[in-house]
N, C-alpha and C. Protein backbone atom coordinates (compact mmCIF):
# COMPACT_ATOMS: atom_id res chain seq x y z
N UNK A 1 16.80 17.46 9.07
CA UNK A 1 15.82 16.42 9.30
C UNK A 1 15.17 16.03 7.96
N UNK A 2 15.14 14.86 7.78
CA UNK A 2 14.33 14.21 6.65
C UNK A 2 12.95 14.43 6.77
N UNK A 3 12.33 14.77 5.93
CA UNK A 3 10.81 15.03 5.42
C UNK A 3 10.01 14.09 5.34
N UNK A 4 9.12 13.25 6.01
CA UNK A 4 8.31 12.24 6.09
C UNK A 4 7.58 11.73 4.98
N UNK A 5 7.39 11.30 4.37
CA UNK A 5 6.42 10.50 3.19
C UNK A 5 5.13 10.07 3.64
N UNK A 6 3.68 10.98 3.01
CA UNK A 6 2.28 10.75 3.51
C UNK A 6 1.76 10.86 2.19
N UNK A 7 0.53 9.63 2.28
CA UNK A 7 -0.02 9.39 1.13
C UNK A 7 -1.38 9.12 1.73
N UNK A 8 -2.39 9.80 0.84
CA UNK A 8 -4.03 9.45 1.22
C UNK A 8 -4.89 9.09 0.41
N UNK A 9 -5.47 8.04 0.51
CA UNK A 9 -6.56 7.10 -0.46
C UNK A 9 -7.81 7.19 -0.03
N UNK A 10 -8.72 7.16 -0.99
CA UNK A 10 -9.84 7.32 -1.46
C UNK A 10 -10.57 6.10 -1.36
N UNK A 11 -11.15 5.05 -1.17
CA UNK A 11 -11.90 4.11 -1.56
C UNK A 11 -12.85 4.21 -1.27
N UNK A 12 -14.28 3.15 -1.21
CA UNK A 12 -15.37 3.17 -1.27
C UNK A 12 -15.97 4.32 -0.15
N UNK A 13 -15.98 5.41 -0.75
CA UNK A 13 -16.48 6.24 0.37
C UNK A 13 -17.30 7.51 -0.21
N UNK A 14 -17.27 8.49 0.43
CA UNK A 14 -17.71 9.70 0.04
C UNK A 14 -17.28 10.96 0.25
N UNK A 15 -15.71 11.03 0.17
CA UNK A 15 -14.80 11.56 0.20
C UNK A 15 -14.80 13.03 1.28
N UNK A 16 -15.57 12.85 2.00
CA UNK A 16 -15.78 13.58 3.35
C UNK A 16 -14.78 13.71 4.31
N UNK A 17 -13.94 12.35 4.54
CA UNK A 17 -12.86 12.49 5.48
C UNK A 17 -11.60 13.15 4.34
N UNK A 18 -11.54 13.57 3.40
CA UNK A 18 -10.57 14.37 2.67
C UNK A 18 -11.07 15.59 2.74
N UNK A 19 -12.07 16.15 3.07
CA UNK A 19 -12.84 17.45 3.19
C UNK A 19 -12.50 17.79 4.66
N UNK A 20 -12.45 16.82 5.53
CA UNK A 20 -12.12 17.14 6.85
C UNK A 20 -10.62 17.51 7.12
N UNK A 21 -9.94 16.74 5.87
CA UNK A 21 -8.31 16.72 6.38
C UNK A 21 -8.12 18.05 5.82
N UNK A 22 -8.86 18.84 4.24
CA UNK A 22 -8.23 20.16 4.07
C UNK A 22 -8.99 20.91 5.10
N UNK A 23 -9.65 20.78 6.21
CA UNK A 23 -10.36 21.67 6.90
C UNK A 23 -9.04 21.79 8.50
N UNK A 24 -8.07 20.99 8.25
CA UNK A 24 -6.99 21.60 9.10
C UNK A 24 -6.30 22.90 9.24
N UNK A 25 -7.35 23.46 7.78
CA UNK A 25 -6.45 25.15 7.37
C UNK A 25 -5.07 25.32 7.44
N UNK A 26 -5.26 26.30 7.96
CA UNK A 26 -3.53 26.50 7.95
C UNK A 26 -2.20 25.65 8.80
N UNK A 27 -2.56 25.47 9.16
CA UNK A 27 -2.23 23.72 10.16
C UNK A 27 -1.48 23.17 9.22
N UNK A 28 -2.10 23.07 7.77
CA UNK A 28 -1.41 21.90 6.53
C UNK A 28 0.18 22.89 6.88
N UNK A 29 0.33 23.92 6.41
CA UNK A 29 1.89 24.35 6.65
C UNK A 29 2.57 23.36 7.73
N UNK A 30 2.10 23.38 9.07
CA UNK A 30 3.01 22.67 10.17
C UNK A 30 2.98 21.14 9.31
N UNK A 31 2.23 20.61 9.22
CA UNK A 31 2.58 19.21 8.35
C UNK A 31 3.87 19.56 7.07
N UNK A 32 3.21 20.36 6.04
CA UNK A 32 4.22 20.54 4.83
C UNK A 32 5.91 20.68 5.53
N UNK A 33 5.33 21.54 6.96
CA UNK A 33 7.27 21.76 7.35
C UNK A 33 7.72 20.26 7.60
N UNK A 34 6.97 19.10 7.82
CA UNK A 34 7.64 17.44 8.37
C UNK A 34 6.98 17.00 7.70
N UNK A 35 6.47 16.84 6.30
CA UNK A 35 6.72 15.43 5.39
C UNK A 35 5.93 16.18 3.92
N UNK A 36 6.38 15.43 3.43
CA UNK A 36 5.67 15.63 1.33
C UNK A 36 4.58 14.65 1.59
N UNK A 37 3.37 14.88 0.93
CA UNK A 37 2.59 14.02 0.08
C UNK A 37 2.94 13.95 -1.10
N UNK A 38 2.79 12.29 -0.88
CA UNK A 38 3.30 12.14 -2.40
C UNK A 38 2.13 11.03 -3.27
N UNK A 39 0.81 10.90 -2.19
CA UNK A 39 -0.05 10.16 -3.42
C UNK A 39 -1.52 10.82 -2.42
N UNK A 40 -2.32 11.50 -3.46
CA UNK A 40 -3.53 11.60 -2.55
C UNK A 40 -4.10 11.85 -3.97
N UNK A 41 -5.66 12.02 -4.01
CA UNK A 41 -7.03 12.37 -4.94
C UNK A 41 -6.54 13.84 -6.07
N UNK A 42 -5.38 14.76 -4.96
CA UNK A 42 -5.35 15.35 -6.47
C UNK A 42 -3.53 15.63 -6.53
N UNK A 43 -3.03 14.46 -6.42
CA UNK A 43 -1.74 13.96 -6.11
C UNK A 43 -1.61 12.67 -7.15
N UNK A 44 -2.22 12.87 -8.38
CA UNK A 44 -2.29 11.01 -8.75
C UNK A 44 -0.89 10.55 -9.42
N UNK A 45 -0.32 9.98 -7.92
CA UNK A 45 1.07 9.57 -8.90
C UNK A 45 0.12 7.96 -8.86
N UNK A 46 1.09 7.14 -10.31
CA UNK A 46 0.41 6.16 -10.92
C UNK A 46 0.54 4.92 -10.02
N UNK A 47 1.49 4.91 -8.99
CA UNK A 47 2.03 3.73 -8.21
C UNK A 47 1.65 4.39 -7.09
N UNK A 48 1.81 3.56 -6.08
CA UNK A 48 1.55 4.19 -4.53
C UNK A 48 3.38 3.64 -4.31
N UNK A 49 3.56 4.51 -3.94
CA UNK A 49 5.04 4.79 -3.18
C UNK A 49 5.14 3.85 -1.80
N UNK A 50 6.29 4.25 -1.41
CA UNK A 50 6.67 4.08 0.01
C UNK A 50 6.59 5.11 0.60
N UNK A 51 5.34 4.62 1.54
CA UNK A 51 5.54 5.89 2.53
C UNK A 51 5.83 5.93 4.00
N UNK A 52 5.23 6.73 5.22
CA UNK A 52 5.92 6.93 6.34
C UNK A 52 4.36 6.66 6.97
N UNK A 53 3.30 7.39 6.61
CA UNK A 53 1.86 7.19 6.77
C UNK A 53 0.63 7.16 5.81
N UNK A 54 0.20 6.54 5.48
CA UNK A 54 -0.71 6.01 4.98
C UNK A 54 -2.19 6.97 5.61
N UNK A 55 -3.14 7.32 5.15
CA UNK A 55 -4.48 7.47 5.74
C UNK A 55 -5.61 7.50 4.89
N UNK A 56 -6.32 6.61 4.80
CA UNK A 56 -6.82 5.47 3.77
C UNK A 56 -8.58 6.03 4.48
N UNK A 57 -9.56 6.65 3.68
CA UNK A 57 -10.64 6.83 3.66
C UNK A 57 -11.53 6.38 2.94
N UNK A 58 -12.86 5.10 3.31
CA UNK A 58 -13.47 4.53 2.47
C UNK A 58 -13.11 2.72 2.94
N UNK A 59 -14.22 2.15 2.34
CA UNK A 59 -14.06 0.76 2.51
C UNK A 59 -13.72 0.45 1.26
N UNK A 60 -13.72 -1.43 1.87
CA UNK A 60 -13.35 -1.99 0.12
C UNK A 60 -14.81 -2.58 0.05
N UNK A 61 -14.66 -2.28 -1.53
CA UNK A 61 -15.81 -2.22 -2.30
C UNK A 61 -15.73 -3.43 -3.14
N UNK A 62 -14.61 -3.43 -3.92
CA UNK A 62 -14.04 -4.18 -5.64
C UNK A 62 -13.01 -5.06 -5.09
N UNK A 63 -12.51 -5.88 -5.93
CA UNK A 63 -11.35 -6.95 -5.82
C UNK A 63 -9.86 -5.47 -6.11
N UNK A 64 -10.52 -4.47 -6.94
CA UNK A 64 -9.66 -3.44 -6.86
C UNK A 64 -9.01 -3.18 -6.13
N UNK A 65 -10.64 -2.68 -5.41
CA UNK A 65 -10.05 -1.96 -4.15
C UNK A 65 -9.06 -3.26 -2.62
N UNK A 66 -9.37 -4.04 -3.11
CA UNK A 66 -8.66 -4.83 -2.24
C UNK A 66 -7.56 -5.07 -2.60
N UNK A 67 -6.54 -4.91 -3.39
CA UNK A 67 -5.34 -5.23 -4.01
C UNK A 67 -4.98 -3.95 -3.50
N UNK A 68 -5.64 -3.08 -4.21
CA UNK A 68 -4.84 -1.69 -3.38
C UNK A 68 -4.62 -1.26 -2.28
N UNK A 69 -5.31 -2.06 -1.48
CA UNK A 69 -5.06 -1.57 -0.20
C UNK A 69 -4.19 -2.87 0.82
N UNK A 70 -4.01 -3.89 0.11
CA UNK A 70 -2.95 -5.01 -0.04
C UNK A 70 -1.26 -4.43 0.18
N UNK A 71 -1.27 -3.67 -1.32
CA UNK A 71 -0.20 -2.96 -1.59
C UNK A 71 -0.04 -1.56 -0.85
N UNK A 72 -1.18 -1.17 -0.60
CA UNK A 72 -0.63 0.35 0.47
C UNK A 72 -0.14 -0.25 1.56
N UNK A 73 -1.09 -1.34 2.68
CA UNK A 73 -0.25 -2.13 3.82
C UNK A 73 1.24 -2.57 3.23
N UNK A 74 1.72 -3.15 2.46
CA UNK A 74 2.66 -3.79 2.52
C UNK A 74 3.59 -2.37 1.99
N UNK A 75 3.27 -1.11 1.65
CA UNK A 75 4.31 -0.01 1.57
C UNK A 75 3.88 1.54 2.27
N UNK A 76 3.79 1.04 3.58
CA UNK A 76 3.05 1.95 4.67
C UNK A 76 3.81 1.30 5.83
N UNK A 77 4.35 2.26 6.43
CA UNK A 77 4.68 2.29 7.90
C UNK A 77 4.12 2.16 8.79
N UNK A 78 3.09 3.35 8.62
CA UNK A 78 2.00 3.23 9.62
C UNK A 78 0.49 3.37 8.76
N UNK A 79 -0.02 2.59 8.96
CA UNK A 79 -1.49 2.64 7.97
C UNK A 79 -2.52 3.04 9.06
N UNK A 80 -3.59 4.50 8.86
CA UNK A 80 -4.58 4.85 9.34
C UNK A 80 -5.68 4.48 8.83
N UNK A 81 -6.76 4.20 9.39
CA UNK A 81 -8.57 4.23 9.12
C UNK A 81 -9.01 5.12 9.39
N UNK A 82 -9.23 6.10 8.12
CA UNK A 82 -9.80 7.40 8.48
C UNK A 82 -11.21 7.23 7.67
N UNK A 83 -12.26 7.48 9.14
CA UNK A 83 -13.79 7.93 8.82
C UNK A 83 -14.34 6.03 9.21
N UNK A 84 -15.83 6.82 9.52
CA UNK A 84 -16.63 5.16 9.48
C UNK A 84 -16.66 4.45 8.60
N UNK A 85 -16.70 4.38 7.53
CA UNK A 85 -16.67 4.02 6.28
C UNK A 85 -15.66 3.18 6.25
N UNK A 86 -14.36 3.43 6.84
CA UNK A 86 -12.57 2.43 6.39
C UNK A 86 -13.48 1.32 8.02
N UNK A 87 -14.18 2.19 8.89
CA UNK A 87 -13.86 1.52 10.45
C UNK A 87 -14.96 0.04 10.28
N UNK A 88 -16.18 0.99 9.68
CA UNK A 88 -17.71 0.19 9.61
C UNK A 88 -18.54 -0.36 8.67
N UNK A 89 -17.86 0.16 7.49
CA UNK A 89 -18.43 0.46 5.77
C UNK A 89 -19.68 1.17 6.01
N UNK A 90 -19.93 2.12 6.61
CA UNK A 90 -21.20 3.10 7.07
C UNK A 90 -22.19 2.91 5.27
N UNK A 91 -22.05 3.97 4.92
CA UNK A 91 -22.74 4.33 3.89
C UNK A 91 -23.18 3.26 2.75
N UNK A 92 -21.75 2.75 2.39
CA UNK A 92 -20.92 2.17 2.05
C UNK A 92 -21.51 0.75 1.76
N UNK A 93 -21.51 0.31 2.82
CA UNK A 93 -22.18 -1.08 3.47
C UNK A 93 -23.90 -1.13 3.38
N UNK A 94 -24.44 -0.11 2.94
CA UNK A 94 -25.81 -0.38 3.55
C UNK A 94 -26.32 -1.65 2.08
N UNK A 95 -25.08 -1.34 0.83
CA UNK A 95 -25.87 -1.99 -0.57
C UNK A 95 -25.34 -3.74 -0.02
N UNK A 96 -25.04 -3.91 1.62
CA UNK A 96 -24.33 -5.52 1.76
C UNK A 96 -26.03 -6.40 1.98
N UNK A 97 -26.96 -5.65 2.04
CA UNK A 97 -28.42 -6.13 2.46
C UNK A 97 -29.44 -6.49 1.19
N UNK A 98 -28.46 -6.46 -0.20
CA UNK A 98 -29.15 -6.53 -1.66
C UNK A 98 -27.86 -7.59 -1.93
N UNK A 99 -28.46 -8.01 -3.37
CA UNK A 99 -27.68 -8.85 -4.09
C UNK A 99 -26.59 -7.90 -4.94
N UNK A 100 -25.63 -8.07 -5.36
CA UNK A 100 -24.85 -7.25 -5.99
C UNK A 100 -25.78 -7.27 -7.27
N UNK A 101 -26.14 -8.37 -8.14
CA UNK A 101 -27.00 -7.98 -8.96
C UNK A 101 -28.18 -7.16 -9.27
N UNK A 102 -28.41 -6.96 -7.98
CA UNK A 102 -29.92 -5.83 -7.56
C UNK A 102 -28.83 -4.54 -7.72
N UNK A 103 -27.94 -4.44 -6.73
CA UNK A 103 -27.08 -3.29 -6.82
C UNK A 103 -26.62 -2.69 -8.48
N UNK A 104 -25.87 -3.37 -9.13
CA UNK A 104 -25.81 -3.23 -10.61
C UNK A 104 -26.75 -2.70 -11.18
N UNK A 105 -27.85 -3.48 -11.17
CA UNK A 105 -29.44 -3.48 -11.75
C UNK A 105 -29.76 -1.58 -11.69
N UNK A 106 -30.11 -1.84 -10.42
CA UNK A 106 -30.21 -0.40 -9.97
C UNK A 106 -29.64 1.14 -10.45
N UNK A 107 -28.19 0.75 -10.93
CA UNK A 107 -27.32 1.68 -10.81
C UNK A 107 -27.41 1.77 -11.88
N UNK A 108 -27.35 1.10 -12.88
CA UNK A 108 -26.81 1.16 -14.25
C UNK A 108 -27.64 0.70 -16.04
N UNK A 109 -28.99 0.00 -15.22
CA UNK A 109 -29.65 -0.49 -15.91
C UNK A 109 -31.07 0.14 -15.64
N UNK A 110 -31.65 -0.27 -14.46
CA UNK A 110 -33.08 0.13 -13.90
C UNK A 110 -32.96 1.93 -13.60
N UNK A 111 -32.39 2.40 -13.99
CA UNK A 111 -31.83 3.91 -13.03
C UNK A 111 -32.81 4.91 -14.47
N UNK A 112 -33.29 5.73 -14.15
CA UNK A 112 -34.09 6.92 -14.97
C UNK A 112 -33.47 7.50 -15.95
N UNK A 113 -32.33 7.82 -15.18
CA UNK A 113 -31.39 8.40 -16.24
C UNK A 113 -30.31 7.52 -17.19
N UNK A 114 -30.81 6.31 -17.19
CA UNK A 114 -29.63 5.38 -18.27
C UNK A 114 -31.06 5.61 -19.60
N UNK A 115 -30.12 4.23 -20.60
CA UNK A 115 -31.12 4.89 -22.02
C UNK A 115 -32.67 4.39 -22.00
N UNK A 116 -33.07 4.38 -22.59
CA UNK A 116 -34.64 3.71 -22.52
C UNK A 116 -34.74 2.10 -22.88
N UNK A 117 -33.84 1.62 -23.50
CA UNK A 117 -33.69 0.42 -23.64
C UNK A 117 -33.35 -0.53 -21.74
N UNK A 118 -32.94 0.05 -21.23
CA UNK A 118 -32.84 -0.69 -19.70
C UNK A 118 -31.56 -1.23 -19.85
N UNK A 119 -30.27 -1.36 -20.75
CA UNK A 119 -28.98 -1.83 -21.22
C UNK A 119 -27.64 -1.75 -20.06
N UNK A 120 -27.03 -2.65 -19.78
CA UNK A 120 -25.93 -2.21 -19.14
C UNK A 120 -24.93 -1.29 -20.02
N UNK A 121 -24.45 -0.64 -19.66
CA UNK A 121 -23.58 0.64 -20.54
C UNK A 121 -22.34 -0.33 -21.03
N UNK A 122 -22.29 -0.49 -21.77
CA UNK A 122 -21.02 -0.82 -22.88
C UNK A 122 -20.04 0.03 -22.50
N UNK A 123 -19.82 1.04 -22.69
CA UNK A 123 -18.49 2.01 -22.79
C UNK A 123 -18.08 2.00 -21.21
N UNK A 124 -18.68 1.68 -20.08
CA UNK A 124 -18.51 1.85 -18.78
C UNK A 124 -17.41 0.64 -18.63
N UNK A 125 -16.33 1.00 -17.81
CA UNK A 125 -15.71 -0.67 -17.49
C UNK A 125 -16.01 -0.11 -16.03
N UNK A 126 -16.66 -1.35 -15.36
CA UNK A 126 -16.91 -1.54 -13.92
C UNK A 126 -16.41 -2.32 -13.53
N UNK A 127 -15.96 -2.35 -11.78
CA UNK A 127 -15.17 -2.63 -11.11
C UNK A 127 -16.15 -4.47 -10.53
N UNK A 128 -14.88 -5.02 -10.43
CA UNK A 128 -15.83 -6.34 -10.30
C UNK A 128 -15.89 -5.97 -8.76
N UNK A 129 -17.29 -5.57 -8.03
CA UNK A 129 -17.18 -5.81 -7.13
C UNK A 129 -17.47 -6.79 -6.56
N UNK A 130 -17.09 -6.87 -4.81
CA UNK A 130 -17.09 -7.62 -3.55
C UNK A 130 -18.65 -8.13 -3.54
N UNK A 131 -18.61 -9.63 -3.47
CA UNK A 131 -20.26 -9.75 -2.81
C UNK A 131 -21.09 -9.21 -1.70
N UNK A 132 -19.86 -8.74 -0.83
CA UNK A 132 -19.73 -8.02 0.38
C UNK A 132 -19.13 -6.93 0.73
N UNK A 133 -19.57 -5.64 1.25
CA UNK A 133 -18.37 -4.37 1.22
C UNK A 133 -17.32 -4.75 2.34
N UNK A 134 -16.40 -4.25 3.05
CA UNK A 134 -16.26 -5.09 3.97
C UNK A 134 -15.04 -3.52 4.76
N UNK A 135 -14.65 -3.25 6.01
CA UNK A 135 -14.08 -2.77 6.78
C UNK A 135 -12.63 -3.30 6.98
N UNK A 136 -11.74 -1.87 6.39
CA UNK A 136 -10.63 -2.30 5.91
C UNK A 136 -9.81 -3.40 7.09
N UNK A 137 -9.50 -3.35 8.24
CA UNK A 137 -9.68 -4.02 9.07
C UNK A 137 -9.75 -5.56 9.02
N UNK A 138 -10.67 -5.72 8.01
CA UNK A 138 -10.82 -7.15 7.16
C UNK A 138 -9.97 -7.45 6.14
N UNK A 139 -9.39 -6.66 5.96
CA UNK A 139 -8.39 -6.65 4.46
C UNK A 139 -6.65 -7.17 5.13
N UNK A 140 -6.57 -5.88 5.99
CA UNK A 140 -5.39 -5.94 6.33
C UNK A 140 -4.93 -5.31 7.76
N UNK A 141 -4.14 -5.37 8.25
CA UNK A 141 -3.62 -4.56 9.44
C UNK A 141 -3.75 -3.46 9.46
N UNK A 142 -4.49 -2.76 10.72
CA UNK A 142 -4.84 -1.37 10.95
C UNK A 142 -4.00 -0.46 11.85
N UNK A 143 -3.03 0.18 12.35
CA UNK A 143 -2.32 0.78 12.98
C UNK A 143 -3.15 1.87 14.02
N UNK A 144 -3.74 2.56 13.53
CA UNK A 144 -4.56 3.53 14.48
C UNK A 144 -5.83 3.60 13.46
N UNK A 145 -6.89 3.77 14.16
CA UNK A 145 -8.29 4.23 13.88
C UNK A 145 -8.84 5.73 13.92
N UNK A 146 -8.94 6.37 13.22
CA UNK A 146 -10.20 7.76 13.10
C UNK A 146 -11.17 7.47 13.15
N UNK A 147 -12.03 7.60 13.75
CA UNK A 147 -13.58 7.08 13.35
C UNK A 147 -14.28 8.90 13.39
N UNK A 148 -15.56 8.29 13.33
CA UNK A 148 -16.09 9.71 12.69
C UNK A 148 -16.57 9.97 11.28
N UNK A 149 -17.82 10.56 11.11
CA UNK A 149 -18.46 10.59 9.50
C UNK A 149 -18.90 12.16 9.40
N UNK A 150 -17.91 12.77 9.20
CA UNK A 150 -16.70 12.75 8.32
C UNK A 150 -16.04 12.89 10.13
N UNK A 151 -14.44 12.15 10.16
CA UNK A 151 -13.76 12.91 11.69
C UNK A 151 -13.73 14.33 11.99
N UNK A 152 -13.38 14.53 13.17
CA UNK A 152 -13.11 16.08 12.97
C UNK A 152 -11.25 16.35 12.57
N UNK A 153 -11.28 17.38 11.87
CA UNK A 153 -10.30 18.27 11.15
C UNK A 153 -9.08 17.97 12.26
N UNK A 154 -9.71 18.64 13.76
CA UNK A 154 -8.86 18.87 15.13
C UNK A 154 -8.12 17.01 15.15
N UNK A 155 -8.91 16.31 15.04
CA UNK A 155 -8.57 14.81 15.53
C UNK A 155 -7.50 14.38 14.23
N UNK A 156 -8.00 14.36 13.69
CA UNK A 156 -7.23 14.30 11.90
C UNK A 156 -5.59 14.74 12.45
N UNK A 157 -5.56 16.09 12.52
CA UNK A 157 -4.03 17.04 12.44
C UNK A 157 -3.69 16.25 14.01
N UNK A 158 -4.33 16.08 14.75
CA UNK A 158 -3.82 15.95 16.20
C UNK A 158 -2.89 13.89 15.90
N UNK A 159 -3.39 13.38 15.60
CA UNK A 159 -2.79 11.78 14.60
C UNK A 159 -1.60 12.21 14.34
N UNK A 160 -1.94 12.99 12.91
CA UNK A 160 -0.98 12.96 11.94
C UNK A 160 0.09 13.44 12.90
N UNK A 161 -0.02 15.21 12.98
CA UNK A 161 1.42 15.33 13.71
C UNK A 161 1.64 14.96 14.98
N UNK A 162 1.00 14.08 15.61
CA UNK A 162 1.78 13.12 16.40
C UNK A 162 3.15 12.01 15.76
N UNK A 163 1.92 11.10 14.67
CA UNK A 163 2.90 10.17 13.64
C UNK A 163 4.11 11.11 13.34
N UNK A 164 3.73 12.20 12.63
CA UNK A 164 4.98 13.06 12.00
C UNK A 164 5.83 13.33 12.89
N UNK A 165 5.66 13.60 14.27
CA UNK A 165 7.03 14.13 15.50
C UNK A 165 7.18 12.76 16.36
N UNK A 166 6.96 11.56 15.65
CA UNK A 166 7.52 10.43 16.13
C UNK A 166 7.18 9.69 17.71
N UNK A 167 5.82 10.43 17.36
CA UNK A 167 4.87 9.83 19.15
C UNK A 167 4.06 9.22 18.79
N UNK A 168 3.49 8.46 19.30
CA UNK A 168 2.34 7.77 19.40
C UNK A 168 0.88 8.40 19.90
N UNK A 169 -0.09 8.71 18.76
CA UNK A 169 -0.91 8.88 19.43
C UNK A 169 -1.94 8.76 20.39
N UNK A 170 -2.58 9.30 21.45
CA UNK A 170 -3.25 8.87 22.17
C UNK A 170 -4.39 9.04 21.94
N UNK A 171 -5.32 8.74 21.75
CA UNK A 171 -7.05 9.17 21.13
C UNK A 171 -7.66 9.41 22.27
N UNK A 172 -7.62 8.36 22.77
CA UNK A 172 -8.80 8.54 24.24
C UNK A 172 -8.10 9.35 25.46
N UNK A 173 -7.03 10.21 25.30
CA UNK A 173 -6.42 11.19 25.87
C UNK A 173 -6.91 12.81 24.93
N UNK A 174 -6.70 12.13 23.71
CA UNK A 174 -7.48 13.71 22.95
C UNK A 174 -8.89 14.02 23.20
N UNK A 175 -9.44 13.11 23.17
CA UNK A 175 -11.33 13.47 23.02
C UNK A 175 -11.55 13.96 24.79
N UNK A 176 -10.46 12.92 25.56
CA UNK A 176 -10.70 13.38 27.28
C UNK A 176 -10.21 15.35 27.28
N UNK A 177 -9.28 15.89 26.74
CA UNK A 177 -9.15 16.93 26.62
C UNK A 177 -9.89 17.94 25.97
N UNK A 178 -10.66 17.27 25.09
CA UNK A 178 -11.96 18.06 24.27
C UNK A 178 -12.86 17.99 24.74
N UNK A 179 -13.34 16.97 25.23
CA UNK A 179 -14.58 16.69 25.96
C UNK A 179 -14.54 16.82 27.30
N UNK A 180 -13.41 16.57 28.46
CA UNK A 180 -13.43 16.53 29.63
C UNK A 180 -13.92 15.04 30.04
């Protein structure tokens, strides 16, 4: 049997739903036996590959982040929304109620710890962001949803190796079995 191709991205988030996915413990073995990762946070190959599943944590933030996740849809089989953040822009979203210039301001200029002059940082290259954060959803085609801040670990592995043994998952059949 051929070995599946899974790749996991990072974007505007707070990297919580990657804390949830190593919290599958020993579980990752049953995945490692049906597919390689071949692009995740400490996986940095320089291109995003072709893969089999995709599971994409974080909104788009930047024109960056929107190209990249352009190009993961168009080399993804199956593309996941993992965490509120890809579903809602949770956290994420709250800077959509300021001007991006207030946002900047804030971060990089007005902030305690920049220099005493009040200067945007020279040596920093920043990401041109979005006037708006926005829920990947808005970007591009979504295949299945995780929701959850951060999901749970159980829901995470219960997806994946579904995708991986070539079923379709059922969500609102998993949480009815957890929850009753």
């Amino acid at each position: 049997m051929t070995k599946k191709r899974i790749a996991t991205v990072w974007l505007g988030g707070c990297s919580g739903c990657h804390m949830s996915l190593l919290d599958i413990d020993e579980r990752i073995l049953e995945v490692a036996k049906l597919a390689d990762i071949v692009k995740c946070p400490i996986v940095d190959a320089k291109e995003f590959p072709e893969v089999d599943v995709a599971l994409v944590e974080g909104s788009v933030t930047s024109d960056e982040h929107w190209r990249e996740l352009e190009h993961i849809r168009k080399n993804s089989k199956v593309l996941v929304s993992l965490g509120d953040c890809a579903l809602t822009t949770n956290i994420t979203g709250m800077r959509n109620q300021l001007a991006k210039e207030d946002v900047l301001n804030c971060a990089y200029k007005d902030a305690i710890s920049n220099d005493k002059e009040g200067k945007m940082p020279k040596h920093w290259v920043l990401l041109n962001l979005l006037d708006k954060v926005v829920p990947l959803h808005e970007v591009v085609s979504v295949d299945y949803v995780i929701p959850g801040c951060p999901p749970s670990a159980d829901t995470i592995f219960y997806v994946l190796f579904e995708l991986l043994n070539d079923r379709v998952p059922d969500l609102a059949a998993e949480r009815k079995l957890k929850y009753g």
